[in-house]
N, C-alpha and C. Protein backbone atom coordinates (compact mmCIF):
# COMPACT_ATOMS: atom_id res chain seq x y z
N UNK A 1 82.15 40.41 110.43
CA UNK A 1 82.33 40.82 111.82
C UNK A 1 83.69 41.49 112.01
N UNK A 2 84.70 41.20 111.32
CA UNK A 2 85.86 41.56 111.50
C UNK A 2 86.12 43.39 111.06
N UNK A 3 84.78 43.51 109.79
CA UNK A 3 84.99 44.92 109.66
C UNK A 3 84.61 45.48 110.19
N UNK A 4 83.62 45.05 111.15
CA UNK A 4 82.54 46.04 112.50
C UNK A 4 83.67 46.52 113.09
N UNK A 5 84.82 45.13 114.09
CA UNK A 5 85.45 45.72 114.63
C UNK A 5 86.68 46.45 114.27
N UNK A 6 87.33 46.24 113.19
CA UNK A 6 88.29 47.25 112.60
C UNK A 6 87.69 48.27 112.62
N UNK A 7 86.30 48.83 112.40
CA UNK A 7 85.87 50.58 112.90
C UNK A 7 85.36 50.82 113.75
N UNK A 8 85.30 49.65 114.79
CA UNK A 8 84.50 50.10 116.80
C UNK A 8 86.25 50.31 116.84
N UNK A 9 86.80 49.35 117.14
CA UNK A 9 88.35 49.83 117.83
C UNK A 9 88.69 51.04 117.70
N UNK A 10 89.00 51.68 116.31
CA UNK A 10 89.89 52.99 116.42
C UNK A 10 88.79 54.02 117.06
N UNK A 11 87.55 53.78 116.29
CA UNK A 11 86.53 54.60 116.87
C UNK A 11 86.32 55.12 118.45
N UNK A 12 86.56 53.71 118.50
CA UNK A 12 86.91 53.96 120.53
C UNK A 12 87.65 54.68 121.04
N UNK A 13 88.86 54.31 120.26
CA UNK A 13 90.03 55.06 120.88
C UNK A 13 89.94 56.36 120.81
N UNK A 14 89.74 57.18 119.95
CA UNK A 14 89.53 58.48 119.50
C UNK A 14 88.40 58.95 120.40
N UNK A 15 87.11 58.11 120.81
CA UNK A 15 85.98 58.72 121.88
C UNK A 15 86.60 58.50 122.70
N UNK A 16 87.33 57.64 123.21
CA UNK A 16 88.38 58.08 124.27
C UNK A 16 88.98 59.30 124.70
N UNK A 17 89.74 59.41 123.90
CA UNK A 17 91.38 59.86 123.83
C UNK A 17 89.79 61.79 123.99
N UNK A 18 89.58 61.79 123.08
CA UNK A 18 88.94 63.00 123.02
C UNK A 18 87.63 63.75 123.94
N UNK A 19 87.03 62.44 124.28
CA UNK A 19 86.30 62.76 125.31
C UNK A 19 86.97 62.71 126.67
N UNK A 20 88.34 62.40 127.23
CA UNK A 20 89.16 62.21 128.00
C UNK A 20 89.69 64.15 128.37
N UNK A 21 89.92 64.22 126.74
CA UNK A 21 90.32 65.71 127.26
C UNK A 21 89.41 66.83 127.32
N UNK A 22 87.94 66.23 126.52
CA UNK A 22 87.06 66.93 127.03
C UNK A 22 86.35 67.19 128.07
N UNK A 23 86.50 66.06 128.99
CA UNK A 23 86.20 66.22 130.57
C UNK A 23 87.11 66.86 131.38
N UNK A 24 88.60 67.04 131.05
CA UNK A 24 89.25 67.93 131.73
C UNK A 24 89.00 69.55 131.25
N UNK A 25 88.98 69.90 130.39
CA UNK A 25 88.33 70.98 129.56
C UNK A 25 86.98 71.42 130.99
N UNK A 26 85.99 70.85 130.17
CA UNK A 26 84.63 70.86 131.15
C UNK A 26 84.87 71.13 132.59
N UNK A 27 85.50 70.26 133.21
CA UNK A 27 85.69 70.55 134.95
C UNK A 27 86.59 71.69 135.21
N UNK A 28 87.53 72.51 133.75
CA UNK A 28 87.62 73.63 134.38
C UNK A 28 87.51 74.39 133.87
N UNK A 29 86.29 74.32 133.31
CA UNK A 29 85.60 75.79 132.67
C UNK A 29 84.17 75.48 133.87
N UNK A 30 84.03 74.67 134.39
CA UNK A 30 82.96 74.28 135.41
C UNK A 30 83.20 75.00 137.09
N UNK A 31 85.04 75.16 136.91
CA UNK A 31 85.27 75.96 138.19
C UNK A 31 85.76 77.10 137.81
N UNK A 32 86.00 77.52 136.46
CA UNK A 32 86.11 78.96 136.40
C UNK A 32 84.29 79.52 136.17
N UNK A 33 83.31 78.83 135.95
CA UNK A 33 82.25 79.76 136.24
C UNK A 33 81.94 79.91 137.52
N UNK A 34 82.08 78.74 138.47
CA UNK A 34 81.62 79.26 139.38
C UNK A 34 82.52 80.35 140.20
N UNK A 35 83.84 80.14 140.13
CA UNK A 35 84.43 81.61 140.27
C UNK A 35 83.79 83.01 139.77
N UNK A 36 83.51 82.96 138.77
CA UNK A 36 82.79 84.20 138.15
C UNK A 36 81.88 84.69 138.46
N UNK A 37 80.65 83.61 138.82
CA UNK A 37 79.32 83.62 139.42
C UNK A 37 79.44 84.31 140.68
N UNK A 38 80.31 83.38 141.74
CA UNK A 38 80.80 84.05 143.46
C UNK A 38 81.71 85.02 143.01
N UNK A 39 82.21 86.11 142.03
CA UNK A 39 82.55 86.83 142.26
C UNK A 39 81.66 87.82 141.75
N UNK A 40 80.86 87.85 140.64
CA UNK A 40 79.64 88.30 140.21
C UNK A 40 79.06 88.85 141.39
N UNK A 41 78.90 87.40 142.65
CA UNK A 41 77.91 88.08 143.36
C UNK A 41 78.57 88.87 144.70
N UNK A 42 80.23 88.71 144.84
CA UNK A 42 80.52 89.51 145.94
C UNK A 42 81.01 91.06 145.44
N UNK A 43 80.74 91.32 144.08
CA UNK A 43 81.43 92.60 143.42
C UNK A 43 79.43 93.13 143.83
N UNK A 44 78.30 92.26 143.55
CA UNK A 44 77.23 93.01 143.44
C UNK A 44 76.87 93.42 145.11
N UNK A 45 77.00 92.56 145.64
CA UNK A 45 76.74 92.77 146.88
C UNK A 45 77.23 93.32 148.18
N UNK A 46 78.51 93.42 147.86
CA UNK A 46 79.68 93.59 148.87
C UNK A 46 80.55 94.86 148.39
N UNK A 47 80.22 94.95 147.12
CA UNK A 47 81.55 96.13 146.36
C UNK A 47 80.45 97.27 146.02
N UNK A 48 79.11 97.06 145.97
CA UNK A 48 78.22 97.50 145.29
C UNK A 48 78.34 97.77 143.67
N UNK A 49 79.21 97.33 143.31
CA UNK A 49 79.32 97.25 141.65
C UNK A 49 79.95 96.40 141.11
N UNK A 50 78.48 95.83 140.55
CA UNK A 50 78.68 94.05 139.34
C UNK A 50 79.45 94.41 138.03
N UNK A 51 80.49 93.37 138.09
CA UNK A 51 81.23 92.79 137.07
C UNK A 51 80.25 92.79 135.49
N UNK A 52 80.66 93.64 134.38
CA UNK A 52 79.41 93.95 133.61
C UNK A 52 79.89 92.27 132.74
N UNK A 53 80.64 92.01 132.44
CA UNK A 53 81.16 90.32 131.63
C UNK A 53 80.95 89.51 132.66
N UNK A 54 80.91 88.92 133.36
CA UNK A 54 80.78 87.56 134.37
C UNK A 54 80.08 87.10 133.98
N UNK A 55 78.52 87.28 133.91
CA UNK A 55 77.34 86.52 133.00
C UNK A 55 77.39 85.92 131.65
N UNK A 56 77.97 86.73 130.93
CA UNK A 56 78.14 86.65 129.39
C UNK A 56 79.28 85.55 129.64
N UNK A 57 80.12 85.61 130.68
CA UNK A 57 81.70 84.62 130.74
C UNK A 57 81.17 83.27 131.10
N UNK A 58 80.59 83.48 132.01
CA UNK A 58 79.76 81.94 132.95
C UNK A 58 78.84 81.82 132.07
N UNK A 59 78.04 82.37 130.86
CA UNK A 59 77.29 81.36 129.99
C UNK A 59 78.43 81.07 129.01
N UNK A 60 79.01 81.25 128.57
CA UNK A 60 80.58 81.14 127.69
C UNK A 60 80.58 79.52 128.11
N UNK A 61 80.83 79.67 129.53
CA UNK A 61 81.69 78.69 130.01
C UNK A 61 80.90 77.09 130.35
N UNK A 62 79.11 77.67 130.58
CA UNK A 62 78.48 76.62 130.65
C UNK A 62 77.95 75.76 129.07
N UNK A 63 78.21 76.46 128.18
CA UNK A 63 77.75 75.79 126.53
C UNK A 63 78.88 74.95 126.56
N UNK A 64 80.17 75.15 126.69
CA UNK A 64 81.16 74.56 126.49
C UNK A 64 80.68 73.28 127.20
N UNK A 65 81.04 73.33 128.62
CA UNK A 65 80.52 72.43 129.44
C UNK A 65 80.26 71.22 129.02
N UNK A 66 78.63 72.06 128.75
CA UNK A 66 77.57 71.52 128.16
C UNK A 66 78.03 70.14 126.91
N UNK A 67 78.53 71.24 126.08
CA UNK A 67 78.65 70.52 124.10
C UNK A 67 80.01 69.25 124.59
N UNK A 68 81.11 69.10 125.91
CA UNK A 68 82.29 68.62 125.78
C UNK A 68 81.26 67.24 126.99
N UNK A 69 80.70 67.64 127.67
CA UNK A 69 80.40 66.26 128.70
C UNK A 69 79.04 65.58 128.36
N UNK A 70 77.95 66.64 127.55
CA UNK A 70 77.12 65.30 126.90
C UNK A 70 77.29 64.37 126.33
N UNK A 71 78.50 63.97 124.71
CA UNK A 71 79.29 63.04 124.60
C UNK A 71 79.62 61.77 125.25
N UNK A 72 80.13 62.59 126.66
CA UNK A 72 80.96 61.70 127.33
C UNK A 72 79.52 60.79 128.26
N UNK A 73 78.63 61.57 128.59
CA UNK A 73 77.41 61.12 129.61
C UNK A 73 76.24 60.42 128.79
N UNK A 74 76.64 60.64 127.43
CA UNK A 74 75.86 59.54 126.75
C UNK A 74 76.57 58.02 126.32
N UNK A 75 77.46 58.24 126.13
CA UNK A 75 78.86 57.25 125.65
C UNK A 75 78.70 56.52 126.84
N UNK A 76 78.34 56.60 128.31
CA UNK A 76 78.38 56.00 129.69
C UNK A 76 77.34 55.89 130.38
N UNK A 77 76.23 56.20 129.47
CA UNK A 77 74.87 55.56 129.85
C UNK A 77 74.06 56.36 130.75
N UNK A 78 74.87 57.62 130.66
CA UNK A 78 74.47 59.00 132.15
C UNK A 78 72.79 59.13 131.78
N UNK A 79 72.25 59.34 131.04
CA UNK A 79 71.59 60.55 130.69
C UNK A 79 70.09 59.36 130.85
N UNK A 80 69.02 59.90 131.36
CA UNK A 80 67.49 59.60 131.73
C UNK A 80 67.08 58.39 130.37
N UNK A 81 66.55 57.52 130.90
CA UNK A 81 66.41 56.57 129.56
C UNK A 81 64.75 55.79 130.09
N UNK A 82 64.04 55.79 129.23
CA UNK A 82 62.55 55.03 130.12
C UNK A 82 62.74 53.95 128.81
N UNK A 83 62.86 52.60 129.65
CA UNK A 83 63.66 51.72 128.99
C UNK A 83 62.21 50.41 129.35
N UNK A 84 61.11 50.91 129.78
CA UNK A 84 60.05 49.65 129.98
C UNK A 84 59.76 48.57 129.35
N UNK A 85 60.09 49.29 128.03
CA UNK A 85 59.49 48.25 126.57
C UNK A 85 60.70 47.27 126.69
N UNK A 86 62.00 47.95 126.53
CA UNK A 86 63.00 47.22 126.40
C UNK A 86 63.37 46.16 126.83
N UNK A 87 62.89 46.42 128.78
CA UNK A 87 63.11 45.31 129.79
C UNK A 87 62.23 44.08 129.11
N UNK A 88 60.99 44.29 128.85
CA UNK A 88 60.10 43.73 128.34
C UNK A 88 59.96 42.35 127.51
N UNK A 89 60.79 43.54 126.79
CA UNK A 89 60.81 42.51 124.78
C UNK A 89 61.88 41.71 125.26
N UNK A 90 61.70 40.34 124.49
CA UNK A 90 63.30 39.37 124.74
C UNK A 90 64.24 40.09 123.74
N UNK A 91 65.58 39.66 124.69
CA UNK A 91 66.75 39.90 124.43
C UNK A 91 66.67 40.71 123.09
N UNK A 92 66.72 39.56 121.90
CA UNK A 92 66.68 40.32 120.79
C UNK A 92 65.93 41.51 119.88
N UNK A 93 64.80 41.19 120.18
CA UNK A 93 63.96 42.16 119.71
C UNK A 93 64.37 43.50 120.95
N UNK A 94 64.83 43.26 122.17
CA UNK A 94 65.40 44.61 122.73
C UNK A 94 66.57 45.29 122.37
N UNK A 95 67.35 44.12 121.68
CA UNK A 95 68.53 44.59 120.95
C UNK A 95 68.34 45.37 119.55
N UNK A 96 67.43 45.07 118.96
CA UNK A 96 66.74 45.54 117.43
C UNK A 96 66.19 46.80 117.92
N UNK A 97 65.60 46.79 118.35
CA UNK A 97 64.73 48.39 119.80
C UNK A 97 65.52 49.30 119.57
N UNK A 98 66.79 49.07 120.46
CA UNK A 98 68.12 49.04 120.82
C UNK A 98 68.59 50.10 119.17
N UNK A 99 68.93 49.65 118.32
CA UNK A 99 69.10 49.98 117.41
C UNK A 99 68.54 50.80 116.45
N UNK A 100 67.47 50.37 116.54
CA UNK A 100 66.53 51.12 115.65
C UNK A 100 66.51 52.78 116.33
N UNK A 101 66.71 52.75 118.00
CA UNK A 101 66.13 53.97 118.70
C UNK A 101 68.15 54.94 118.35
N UNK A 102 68.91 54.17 118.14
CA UNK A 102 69.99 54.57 117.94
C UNK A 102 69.97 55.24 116.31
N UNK A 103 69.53 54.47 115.60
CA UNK A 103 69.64 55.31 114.34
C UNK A 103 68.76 56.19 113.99
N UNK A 104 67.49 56.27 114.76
CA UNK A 104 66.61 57.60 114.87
C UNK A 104 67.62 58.49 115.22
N UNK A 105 68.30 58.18 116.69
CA UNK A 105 69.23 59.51 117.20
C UNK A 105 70.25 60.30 116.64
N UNK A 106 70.76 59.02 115.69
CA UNK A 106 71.94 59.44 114.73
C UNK A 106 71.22 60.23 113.52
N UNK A 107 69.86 60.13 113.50
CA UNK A 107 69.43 60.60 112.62
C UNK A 107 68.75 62.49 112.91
N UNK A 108 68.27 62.38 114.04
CA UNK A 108 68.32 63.60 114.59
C UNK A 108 69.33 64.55 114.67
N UNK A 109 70.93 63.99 115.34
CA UNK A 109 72.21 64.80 115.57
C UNK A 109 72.61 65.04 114.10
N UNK A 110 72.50 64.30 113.15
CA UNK A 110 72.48 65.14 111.67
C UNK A 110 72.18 66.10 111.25
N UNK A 111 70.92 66.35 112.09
CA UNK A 111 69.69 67.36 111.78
C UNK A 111 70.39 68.45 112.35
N UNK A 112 70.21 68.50 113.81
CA UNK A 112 71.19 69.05 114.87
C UNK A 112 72.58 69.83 114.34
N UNK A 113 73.03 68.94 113.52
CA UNK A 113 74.80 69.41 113.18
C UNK A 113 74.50 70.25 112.05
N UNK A 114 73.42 70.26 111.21
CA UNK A 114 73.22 70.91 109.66
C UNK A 114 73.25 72.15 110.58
N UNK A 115 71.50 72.29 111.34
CA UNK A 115 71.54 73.40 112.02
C UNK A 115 72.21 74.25 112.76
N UNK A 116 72.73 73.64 113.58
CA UNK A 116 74.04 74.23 114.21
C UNK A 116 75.03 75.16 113.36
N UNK A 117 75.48 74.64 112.65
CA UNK A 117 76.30 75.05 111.49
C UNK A 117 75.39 76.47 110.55
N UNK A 118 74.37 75.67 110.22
CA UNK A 118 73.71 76.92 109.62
C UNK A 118 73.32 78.15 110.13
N UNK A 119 72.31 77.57 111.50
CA UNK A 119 71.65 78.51 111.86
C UNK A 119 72.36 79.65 113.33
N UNK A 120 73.58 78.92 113.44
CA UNK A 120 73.95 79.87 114.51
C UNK A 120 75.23 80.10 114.05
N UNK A 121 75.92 79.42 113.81
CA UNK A 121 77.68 79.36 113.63
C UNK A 121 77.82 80.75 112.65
N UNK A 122 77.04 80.25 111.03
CA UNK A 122 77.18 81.15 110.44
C UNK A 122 76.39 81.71 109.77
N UNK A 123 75.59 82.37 110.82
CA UNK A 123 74.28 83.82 110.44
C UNK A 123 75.01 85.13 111.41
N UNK A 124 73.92 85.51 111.29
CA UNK A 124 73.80 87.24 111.50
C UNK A 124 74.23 86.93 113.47
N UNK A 125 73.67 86.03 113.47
CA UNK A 125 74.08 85.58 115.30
C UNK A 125 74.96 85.21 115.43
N UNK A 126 75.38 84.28 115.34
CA UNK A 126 76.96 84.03 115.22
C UNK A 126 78.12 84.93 114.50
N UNK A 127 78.00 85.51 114.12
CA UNK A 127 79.06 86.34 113.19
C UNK A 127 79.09 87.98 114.29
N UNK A 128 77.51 88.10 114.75
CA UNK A 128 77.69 89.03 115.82
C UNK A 128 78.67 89.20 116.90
N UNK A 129 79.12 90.49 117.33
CA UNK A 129 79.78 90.73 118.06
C UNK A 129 79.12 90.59 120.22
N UNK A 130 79.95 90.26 120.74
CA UNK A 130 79.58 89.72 122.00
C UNK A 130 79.74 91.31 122.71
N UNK A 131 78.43 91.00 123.58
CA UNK A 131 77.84 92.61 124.13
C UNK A 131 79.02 92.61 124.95
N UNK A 132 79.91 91.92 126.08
CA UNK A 132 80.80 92.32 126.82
C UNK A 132 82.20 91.84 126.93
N UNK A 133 82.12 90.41 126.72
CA UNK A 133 83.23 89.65 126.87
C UNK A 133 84.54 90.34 125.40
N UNK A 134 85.83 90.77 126.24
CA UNK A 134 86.72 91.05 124.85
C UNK A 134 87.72 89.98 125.71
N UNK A 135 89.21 90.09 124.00
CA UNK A 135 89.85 89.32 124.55
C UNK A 135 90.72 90.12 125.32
N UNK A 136 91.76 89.15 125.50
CA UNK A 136 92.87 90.25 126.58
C UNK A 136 93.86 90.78 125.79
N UNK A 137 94.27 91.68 127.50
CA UNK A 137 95.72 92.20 126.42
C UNK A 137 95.05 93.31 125.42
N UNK A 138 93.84 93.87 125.18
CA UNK A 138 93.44 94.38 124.07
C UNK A 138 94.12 93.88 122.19
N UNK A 139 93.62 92.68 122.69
CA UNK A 139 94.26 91.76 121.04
C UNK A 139 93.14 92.01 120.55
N UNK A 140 93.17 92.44 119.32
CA UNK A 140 92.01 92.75 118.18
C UNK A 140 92.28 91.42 116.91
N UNK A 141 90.52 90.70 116.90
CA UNK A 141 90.91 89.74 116.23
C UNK A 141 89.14 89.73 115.07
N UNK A 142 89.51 89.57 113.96
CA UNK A 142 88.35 89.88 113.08
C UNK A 142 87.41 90.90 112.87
N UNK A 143 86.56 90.97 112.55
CA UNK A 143 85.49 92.36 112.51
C UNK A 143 85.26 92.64 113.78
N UNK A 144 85.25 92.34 114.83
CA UNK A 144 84.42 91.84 116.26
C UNK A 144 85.84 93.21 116.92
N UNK A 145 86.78 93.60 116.09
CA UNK A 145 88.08 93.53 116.91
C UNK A 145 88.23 92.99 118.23
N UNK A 146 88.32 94.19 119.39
CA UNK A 146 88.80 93.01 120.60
C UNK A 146 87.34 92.53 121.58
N UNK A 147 86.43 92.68 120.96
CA UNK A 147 85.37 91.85 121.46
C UNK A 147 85.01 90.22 120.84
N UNK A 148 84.58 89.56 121.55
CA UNK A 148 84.41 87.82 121.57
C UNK A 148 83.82 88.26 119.93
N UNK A 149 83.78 87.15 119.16
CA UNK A 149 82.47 87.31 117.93
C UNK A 149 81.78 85.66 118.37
N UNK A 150 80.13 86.03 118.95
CA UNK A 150 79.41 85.18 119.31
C UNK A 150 79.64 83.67 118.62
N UNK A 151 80.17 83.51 117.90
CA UNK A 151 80.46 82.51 117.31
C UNK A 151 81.26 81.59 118.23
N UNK A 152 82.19 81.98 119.05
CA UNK A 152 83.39 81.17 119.93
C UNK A 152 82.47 80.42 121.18
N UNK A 153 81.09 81.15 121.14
CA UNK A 153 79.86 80.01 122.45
C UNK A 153 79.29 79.24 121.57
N UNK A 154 79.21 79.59 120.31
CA UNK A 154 77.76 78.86 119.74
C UNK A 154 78.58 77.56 119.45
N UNK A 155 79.70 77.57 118.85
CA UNK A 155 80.63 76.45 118.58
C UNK A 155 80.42 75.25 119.75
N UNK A 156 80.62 75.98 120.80
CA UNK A 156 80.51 74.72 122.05
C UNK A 156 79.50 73.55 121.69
N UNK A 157 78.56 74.27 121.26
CA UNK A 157 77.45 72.87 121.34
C UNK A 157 77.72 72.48 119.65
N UNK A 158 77.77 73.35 119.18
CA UNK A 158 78.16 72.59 117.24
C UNK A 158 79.65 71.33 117.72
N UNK A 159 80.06 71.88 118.28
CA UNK A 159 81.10 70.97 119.14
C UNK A 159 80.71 69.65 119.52
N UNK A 160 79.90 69.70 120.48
CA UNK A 160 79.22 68.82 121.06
C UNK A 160 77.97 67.98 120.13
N UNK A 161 77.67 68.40 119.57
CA UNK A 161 77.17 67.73 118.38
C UNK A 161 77.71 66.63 117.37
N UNK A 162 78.96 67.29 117.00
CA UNK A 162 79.62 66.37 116.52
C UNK A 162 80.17 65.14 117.21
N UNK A 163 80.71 65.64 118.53
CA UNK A 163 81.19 64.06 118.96
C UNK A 163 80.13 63.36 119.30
N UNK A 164 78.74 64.02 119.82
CA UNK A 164 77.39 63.10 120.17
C UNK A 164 77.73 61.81 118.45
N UNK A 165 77.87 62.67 117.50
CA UNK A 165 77.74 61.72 116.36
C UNK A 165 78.82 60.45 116.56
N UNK A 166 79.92 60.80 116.51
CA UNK A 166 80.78 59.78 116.81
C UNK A 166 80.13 58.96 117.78
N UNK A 167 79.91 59.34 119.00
CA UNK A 167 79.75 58.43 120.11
C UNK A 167 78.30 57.50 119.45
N UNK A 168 77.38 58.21 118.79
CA UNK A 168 76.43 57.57 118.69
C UNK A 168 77.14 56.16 117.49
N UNK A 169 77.43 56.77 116.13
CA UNK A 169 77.98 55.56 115.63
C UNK A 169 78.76 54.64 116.22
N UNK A 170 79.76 55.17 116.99
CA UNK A 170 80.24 53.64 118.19
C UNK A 170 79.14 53.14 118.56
N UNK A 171 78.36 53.28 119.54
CA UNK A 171 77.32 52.76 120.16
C UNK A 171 76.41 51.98 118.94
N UNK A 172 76.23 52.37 117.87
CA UNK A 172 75.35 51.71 116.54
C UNK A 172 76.17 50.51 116.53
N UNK A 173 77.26 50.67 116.36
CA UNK A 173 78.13 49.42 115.80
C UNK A 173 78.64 48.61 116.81
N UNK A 174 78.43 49.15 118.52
CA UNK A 174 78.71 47.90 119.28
C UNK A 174 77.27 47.42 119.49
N UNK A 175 75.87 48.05 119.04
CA UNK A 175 74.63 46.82 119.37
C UNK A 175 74.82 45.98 118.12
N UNK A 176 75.45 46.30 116.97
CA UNK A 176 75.32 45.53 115.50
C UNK A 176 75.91 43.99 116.32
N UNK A 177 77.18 44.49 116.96
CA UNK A 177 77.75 43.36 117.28
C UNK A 177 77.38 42.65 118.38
N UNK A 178 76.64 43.04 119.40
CA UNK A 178 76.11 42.27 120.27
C UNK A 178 74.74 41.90 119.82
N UNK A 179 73.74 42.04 119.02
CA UNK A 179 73.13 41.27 118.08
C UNK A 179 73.47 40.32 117.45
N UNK A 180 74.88 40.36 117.16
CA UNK A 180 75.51 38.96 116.43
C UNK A 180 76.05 38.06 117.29
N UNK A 181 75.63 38.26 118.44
CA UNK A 181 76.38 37.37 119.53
C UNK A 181 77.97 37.58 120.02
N UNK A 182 78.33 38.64 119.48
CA UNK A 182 80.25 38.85 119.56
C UNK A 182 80.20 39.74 120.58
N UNK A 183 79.38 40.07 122.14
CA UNK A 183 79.40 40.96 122.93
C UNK A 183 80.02 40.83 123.78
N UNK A 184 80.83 39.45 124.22
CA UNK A 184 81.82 39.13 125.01
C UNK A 184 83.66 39.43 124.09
N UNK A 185 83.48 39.72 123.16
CA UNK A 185 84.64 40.81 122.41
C UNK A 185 84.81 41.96 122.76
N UNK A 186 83.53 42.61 123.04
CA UNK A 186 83.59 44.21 123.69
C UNK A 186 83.96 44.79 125.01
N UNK A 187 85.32 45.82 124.13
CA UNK A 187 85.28 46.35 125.81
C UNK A 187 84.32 46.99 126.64
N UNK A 188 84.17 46.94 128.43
CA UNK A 188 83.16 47.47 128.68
C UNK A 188 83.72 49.05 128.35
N UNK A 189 82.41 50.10 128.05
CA UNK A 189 82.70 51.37 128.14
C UNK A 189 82.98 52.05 129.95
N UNK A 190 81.97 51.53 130.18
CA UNK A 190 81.98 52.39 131.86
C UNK A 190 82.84 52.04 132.87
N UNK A 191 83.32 53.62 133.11
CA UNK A 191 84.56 53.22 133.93
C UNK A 191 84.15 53.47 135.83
N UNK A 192 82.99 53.61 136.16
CA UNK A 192 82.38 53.86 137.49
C UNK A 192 82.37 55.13 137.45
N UNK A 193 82.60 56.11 136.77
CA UNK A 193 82.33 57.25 137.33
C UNK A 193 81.18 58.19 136.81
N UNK A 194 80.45 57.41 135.88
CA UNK A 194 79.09 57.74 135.49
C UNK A 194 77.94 56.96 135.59
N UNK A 195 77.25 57.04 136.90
CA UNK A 195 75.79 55.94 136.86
C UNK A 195 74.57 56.17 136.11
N UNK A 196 74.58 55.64 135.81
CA UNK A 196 73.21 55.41 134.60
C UNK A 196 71.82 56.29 135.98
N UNK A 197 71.00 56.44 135.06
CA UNK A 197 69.79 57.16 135.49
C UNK A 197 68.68 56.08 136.12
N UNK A 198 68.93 55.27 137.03
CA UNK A 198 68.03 53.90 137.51
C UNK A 198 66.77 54.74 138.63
């Protein structure tokens, strides 16, 4: 038991510490799209001529989003769960449930992270150049020169993939331990600002 928790502790800390700055990340790439969006739509409507990057910027900005606060909304119990069986089964066998449905998942985001990596990061799509978004300043950076190379969105969720993994092995190794009865050792994760899907 003592080695469970010598690798939940640091483990924590790090889904902490990192999903901490990934929610500040997220909430403001969450208000620079919608800036983009309301200006998208007062350049289309009001100026009579749309911003040709805003779209391409505000999906930029929602993958990120996306790959930095699923992590955090699974780690806190956010995300839709049909949990019938669970309520169901006693304690333990819901705790075994519990587990078993965790290392399917860990077993999927594997899948998830190969692909990611393979099939977008580094192919012919990812390595592509981005139809509008360049950087600033006219800074020229790789083959792409000063245009995005699609690779800097697709990352968001290869991003987010990876810490899903972390978070999921924490979560593996705090049901190991509340199966063993050591669940009054654990800190709680939720801090009120994510309600579960009831």
């Amino acid at each position: 038991m003592t080695i469970l928790f010598g690798l939940l502790w640091p483990l924590e800390r790090i889904n902490s510490g990192v999903l901490a700055v990934g929610k500040t990340i997220s909430i403001l790439a969450l208000a620079i799209m919608v800036c983009l969006i309301l200006g998208q739509v007062f350049f289309r409507y009001v100026m009579n001529d749309a911003l040709n990057w805003s779209e391409e910027a505000a999906r930029f900005g929602m993958i990120w989003m996306t790959g930095l606060m699923a992590p955090l909304a699974y780690r806190l119990g956010g995300f839709v769960a049909i949990d019938m069986l669970g309520r169901a089964l006693p304690r333990l066998l819901a705790g075994l449930l519990g587990l078993v449905l965790l290392t399917i998942t860990l077993w999927v985001l594997v899948i998830a992270w190969e692909r990611g990596l393979n099939n977008h990061l580094d192919t012919l799509s990812g390595k592509g150049c981005s139809a509008t978004l360049r950087w600033p300043f006219g800074i020229e950076i790789g083959k792409c020169g000063e245009k995005f190379q699609n690779r800097f969105q697709y990352a968001g969720l290869w991003v987010g993939v990876n810490l899903l993994i972390l978070v999921n092995v924490e979560l593996i190794l705090r049901q190991i331990i509340l199966l063993a009865g050591q669940g009054d050792r654990l800190t709680p994760l939720g801090d009120g600002e994510v309600a579960g899907a009831d």
